[in-house]
Protein backbone atom coordinates (compact mmCIF):
# COMPACT_ATOMS: atom_id res chain seq x y z
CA UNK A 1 -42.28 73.58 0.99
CA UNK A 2 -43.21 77.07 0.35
CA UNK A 3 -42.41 79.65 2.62
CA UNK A 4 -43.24 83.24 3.29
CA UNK A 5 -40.41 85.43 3.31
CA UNK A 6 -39.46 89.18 5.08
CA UNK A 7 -37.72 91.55 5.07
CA UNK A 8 -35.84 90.23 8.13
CA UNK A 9 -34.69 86.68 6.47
CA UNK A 10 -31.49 86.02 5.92
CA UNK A 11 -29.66 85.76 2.74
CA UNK A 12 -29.34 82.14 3.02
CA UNK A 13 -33.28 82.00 3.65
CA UNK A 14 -33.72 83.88 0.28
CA UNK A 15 -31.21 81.59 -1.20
CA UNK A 16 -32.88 78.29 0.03
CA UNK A 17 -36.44 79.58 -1.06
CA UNK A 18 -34.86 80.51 -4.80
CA UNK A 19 -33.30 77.11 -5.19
CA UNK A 20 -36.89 75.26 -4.53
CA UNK A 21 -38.82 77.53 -6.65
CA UNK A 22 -36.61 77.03 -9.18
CA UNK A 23 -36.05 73.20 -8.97
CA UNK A 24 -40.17 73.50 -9.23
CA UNK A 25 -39.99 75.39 -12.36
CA UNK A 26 -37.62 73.24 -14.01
CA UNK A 27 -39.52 70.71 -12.92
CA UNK A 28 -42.61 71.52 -14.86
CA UNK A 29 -40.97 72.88 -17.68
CA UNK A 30 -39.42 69.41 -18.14
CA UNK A 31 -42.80 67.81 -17.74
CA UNK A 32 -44.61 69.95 -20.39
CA UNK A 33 -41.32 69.16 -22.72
CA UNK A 34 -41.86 65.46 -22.44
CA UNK A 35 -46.29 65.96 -23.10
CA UNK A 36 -45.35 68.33 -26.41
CA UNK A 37 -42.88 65.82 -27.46
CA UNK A 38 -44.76 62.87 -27.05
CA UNK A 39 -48.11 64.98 -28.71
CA UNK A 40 -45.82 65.97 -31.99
CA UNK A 41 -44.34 62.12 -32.45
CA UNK A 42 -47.97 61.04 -32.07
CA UNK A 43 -48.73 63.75 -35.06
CA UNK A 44 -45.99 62.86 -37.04
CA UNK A 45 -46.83 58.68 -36.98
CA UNK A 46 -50.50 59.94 -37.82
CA UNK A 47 -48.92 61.94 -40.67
CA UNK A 48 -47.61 59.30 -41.80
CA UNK A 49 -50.15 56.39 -41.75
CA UNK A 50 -52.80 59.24 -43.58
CA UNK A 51 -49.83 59.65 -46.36
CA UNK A 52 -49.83 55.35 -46.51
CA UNK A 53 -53.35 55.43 -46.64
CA UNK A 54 -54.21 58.01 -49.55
CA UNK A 55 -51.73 56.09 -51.95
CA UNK A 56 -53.85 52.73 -51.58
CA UNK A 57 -56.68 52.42 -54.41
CA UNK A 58 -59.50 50.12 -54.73
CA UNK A 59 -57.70 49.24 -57.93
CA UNK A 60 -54.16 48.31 -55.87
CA UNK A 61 -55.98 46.59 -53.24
CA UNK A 62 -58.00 44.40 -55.74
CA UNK A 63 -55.01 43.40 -57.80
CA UNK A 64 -53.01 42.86 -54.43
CA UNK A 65 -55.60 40.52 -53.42
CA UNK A 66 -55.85 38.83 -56.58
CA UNK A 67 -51.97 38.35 -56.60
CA UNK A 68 -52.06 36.87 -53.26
CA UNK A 69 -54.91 34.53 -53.90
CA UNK A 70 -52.69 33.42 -57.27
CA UNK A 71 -49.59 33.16 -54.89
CA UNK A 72 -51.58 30.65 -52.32
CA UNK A 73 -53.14 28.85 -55.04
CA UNK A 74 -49.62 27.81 -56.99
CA UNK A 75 -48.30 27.30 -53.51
CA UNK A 76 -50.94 24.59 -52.38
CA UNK A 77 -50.54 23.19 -55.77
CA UNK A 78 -47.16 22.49 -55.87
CA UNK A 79 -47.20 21.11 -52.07
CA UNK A 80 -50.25 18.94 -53.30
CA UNK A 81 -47.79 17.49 -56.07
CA UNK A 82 -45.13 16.97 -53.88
CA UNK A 83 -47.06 14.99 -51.77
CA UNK A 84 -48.82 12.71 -54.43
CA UNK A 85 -44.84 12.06 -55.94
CA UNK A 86 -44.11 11.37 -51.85
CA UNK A 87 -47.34 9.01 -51.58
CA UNK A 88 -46.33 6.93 -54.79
């Protein structure tokens, strides 16, 4: 609630009228805080998926595949011999 002060307010008019403006000022400072600070942890997790993503190859990714495929392979095999020895 803004008001228009004169010459002929009281101090305690003044006072009042201080104590809102600045309560408003804080307010928005603390507002634009919380934006830049939620703006610069949004950078930094950016930062650091582009630093993830420049380390992969086409070479890692291939062989990572590749390793997995092996992995799933000798798992299914040994479950498939487990259950043959379980059947008989």
């Amino acid at each position: 609630m803004e008001q228009n002060l004169t010459m002929k307010d009281k101090k305690e008019d003044v006072f009042k009228a201080y104590e809102q403006l600045l309560a408003k000022y804080k307010e928005k400072e603390k507002a634009a805080k919380s934006v830049d600070k939620e703006a610069e942890v949004k950078k930094v997790a950016e930062d650091t998926v582009v630093k993830k993503a420049t380390a992969y190859t086409v070479e890692g990714i291939v062989k990572g595949l590749a390793n997995l495929k092996l992995d799933l392979s000798k798992t299914l095999t040994d479950l498939s011999d487990k259950l043959i020895a379980e059947a008989n």
